[in-house]
N, C-alpha and C. Protein backbone atom coordinates (compact mmCIF):
# COMPACT_ATOMS: atom_id res chain seq x y z
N UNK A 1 0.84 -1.21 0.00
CA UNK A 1 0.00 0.00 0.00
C UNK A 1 0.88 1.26 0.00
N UNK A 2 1.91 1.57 0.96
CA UNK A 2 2.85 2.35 1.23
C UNK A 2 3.54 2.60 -0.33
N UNK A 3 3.72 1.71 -0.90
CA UNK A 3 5.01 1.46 -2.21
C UNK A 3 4.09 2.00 -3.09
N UNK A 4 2.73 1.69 -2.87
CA UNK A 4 1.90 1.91 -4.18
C UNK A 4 1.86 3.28 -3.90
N UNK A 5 1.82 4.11 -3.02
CA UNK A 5 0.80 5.69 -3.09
C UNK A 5 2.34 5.91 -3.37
N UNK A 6 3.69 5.52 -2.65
CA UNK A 6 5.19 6.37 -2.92
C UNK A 6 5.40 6.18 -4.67
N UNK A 7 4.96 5.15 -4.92
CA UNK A 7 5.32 5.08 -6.53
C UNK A 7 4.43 6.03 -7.54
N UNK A 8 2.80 6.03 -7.09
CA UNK A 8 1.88 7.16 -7.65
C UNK A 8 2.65 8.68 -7.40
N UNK A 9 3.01 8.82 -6.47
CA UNK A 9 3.64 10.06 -5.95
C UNK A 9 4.66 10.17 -6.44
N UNK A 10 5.55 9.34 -6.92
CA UNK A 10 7.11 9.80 -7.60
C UNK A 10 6.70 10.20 -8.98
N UNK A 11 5.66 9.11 -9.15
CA UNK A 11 5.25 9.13 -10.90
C UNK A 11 4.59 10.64 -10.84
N UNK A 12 3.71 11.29 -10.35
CA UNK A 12 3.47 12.53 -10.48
C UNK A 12 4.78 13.49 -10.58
N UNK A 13 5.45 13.22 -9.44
CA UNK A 13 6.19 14.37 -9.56
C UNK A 13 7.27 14.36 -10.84
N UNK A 14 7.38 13.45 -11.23
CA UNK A 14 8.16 13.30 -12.49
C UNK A 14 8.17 13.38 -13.87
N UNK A 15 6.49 13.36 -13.49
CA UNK A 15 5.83 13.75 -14.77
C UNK A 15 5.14 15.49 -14.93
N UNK A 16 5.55 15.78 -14.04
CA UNK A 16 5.13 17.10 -13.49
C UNK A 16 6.94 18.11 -14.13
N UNK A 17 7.61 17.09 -13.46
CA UNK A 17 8.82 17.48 -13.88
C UNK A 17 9.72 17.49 -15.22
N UNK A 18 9.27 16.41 -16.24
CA UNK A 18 9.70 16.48 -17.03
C UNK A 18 8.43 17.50 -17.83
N UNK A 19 7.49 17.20 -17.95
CA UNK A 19 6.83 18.56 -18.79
C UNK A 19 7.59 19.86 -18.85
N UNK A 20 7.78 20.61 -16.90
CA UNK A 20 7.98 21.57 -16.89
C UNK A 20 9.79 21.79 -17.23
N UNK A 21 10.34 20.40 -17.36
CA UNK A 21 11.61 20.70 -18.10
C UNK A 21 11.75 21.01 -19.74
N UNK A 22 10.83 20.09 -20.45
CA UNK A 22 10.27 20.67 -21.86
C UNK A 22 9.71 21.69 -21.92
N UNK A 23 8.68 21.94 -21.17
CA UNK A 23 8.55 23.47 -21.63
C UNK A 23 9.66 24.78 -21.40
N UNK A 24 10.63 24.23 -20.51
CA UNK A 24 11.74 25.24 -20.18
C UNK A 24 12.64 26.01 -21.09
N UNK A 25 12.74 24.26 -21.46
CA UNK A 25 13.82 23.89 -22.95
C UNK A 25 13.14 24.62 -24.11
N UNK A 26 12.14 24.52 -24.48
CA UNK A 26 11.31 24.61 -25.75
C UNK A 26 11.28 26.41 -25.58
N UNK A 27 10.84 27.08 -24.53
CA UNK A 27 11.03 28.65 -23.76
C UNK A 27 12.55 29.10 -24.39
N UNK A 28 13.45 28.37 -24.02
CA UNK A 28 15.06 28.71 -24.40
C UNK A 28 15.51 28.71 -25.53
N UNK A 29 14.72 27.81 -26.10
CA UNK A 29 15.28 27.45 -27.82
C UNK A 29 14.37 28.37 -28.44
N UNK A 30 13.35 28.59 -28.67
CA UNK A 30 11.98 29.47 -29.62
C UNK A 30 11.88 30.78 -28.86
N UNK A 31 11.81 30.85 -27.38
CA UNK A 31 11.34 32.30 -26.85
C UNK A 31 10.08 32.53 -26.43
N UNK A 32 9.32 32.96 -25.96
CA UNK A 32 8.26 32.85 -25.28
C UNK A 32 7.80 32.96 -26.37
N UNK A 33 5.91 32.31 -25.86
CA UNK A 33 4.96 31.81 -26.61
C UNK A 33 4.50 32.68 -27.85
N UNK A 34 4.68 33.88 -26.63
CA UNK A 34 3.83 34.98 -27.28
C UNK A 34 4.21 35.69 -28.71
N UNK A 35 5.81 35.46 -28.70
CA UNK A 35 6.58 35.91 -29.94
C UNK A 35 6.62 34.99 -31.42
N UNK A 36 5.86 33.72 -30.75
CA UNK A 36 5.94 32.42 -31.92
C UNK A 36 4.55 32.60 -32.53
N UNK A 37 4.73 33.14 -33.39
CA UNK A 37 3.59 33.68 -34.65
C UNK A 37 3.17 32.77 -35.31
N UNK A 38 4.21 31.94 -35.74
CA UNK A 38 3.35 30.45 -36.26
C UNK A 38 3.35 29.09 -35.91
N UNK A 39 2.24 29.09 -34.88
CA UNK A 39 2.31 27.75 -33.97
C UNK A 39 1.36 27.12 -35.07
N UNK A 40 1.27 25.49 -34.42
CA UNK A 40 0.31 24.78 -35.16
C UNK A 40 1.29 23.95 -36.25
């Protein structure tokens, strides 16, 4: 039970974490959203 909620809980935070490392990356390389004129 313990292993299961610590493993749900790592898996969040890691998936929480790698998003907000792609979007960091993707921010650094292109520049904020607002300046990218042709999304899509």
């Amino acid at each position: 039970m313990v292993r299961n909620t610590t493993r749900g809980i790592l898996g969040l935070i890691f998936a929480a974490g790698a998003t907000w490392l792609a979007n960091f990356v993707v921010e650094k390389i292109f520049g904020p959203e607002e300046a990218d004129g042709q999304k899509g």
